[in-house]
N, C-alpha and C. Protein backbone atom coordinates (compact mmCIF):
# COMPACT_ATOMS: atom_id res chain seq x y z
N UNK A 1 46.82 120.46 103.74
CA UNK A 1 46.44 119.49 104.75
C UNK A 1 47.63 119.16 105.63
N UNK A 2 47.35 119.09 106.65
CA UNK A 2 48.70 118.69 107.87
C UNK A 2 48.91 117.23 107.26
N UNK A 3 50.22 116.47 108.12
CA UNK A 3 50.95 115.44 108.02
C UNK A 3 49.69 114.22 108.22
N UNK A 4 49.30 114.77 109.92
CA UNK A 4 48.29 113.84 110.32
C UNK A 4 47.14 113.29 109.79
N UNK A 5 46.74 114.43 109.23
CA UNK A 5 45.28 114.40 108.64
C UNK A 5 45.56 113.73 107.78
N UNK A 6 46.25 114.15 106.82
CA UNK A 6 46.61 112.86 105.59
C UNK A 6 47.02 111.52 106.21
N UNK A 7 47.90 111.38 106.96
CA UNK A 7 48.04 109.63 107.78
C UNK A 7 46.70 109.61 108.35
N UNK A 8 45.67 109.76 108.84
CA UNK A 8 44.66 108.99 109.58
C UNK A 8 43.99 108.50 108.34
N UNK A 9 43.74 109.80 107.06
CA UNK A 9 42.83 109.53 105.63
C UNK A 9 43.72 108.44 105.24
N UNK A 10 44.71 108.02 105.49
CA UNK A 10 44.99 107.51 104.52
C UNK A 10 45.02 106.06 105.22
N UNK A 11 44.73 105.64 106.48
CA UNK A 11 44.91 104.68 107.36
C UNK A 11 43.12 104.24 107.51
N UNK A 12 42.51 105.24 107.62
CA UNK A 12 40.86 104.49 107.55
C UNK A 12 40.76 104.47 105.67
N UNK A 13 41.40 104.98 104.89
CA UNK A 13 40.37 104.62 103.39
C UNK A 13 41.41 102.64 103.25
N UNK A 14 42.58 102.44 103.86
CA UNK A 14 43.29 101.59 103.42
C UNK A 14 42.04 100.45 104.11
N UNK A 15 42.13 100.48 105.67
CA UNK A 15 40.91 99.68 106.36
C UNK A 15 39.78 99.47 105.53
N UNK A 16 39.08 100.73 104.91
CA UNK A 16 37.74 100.68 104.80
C UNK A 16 37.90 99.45 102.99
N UNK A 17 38.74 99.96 102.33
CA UNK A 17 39.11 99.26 101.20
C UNK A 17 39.23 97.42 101.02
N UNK A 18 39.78 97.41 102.19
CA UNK A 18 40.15 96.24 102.62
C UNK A 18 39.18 95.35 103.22
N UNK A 19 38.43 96.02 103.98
CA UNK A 19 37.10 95.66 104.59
C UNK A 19 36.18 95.51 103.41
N UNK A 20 35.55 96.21 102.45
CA UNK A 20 34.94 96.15 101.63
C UNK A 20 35.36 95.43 100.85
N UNK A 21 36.65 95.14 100.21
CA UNK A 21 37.14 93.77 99.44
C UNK A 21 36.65 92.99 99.82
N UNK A 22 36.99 92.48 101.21
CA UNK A 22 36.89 91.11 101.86
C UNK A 22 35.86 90.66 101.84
N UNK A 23 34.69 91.81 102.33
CA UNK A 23 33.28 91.49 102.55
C UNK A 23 32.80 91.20 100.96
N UNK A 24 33.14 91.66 100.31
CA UNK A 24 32.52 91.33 98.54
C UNK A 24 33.04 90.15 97.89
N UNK A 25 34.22 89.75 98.69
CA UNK A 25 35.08 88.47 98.11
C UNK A 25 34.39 87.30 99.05
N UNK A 26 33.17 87.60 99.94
CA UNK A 26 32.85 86.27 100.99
C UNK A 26 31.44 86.55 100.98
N UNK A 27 30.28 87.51 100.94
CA UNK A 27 29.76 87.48 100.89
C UNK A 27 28.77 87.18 99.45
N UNK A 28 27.78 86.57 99.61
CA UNK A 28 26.96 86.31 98.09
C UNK A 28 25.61 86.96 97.67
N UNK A 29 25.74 87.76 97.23
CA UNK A 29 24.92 89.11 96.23
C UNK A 29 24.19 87.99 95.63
N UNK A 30 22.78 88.91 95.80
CA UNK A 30 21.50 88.72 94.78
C UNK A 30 21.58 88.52 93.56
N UNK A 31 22.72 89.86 93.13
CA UNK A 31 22.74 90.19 91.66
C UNK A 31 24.19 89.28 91.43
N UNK A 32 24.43 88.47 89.91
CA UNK A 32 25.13 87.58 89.93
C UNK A 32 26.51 88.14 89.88
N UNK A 33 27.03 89.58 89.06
CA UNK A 33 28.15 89.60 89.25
C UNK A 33 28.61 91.12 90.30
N UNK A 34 27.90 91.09 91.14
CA UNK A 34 27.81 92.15 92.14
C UNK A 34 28.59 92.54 92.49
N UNK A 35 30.00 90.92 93.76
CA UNK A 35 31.01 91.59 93.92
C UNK A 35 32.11 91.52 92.81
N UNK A 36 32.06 90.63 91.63
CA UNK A 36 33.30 91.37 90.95
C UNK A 36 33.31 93.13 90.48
N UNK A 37 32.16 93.77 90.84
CA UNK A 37 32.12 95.21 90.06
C UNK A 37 32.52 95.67 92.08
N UNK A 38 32.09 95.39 92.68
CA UNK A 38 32.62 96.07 93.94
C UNK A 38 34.37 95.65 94.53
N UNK A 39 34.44 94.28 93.57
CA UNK A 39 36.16 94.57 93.73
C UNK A 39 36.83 95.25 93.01
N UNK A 40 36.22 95.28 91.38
CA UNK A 40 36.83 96.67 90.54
C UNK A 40 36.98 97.72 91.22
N UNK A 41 35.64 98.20 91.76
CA UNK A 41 35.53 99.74 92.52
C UNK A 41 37.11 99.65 93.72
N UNK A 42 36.71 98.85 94.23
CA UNK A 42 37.54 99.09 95.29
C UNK A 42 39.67 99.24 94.61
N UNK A 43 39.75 97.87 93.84
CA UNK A 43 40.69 98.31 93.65
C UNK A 43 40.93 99.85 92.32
N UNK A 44 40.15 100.00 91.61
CA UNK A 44 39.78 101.78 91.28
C UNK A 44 40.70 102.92 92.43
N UNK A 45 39.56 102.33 93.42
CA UNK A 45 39.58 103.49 94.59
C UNK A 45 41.14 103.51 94.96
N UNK A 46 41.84 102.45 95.18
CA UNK A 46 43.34 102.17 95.97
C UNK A 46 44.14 102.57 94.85
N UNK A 47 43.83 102.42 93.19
CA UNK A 47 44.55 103.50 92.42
C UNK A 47 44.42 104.96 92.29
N UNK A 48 43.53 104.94 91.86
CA UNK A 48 43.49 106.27 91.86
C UNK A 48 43.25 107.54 92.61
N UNK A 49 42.85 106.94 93.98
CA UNK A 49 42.94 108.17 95.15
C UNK A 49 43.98 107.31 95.95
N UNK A 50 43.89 106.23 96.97
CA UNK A 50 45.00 105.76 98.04
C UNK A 50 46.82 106.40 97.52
N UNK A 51 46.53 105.51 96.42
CA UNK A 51 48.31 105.47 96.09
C UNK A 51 48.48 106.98 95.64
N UNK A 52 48.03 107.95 94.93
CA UNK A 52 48.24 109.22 95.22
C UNK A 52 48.68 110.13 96.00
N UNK A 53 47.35 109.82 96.81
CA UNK A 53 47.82 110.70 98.28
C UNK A 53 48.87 109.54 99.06
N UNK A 54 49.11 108.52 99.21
CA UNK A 54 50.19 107.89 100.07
C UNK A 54 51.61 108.55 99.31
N UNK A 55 51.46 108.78 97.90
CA UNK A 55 52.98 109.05 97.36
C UNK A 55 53.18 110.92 97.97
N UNK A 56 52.23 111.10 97.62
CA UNK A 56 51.97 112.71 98.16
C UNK A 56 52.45 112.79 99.60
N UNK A 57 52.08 111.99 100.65
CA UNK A 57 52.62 112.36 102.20
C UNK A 57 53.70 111.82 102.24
N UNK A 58 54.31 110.57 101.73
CA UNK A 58 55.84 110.06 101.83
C UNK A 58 56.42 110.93 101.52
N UNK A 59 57.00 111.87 99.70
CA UNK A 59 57.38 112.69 99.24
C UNK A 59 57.65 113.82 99.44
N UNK A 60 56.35 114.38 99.39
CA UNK A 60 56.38 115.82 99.71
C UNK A 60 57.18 116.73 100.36
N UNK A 61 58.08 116.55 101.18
CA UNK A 61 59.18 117.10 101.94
C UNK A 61 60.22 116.91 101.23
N UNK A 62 60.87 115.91 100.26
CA UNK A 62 61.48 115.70 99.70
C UNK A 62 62.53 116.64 98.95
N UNK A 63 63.49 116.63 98.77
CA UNK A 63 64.50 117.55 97.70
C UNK A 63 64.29 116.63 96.19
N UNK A 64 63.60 117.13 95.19
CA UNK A 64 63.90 116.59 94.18
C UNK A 64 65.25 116.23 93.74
N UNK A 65 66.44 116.64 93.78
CA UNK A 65 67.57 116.35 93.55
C UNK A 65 68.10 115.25 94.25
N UNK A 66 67.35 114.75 95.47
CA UNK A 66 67.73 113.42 96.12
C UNK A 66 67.64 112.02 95.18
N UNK A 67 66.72 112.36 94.19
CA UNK A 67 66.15 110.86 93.73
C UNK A 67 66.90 111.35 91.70
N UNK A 68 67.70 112.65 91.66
CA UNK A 68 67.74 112.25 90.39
C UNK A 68 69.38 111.54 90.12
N UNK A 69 69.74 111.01 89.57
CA UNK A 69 71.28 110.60 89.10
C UNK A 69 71.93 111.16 88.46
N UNK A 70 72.89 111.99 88.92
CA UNK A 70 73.65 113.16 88.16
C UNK A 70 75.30 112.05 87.67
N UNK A 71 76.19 113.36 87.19
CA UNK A 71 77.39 112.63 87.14
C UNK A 71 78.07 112.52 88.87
N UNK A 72 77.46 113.73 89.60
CA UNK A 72 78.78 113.66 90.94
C UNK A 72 78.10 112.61 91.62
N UNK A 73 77.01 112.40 91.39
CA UNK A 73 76.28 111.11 92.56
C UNK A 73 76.79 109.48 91.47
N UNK A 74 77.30 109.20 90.36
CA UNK A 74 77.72 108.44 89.87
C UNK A 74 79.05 108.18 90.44
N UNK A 75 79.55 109.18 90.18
CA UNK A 75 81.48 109.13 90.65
C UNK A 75 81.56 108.67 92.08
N UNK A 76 80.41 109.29 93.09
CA UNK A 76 80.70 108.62 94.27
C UNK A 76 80.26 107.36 94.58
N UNK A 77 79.63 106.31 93.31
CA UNK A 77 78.74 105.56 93.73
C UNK A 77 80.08 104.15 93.47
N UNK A 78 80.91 104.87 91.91
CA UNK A 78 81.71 104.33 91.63
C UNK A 78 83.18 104.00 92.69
N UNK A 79 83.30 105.23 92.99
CA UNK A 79 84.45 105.19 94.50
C UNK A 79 84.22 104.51 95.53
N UNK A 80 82.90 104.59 95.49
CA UNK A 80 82.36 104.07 97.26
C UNK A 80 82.35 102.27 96.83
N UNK A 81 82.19 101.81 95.53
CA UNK A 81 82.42 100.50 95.03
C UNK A 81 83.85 99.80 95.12
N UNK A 82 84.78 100.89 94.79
CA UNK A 82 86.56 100.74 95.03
C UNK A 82 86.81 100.43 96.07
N UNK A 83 86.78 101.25 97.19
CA UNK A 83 86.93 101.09 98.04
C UNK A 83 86.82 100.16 99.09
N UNK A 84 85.79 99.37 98.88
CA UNK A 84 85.46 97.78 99.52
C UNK A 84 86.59 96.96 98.85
């Protein structure tokens, strides 16, 4: 999937999530516990698909070796502390 396509999916499911919270947190259902199962769903949905794919398009370009802590990225973290 391109860059974009993933930012627009990921900019209308955040809206649509949010919209559907709101509306289930203000509106009053027939059935008595209606919207607490449509705020489960929703926050469901923002785990297990949103935050996925949002970590997926931030990342993905990424060098894994940027984010791990070796010894030479210690020594400079320690020097760059001296030095002030």
């Amino acid at each position: 999937m391109s860059n974009t396509i993933i930012k627009y999916i990921l900019i209308v499911l955040i809206i649509a999530l949010l919209g559907v919270g709101i509306f289930a947190y203000t509106y009053e259902f027939a059935e008595e516990d209606f919207d607490k199962k449509v705020m489960g769903i929703c926050i469901l949905i923002f785990s297990f698909i949103w935050m996925p794919l949002f970590i997926y398009y931030r990342y993905k370009d990424k060098k894994k070796e940027d984010f791990i802590l070796s010894n030479e990225k210690l020594k400079e973290m320690n020097d760059y502390g001296r030095k002030e």
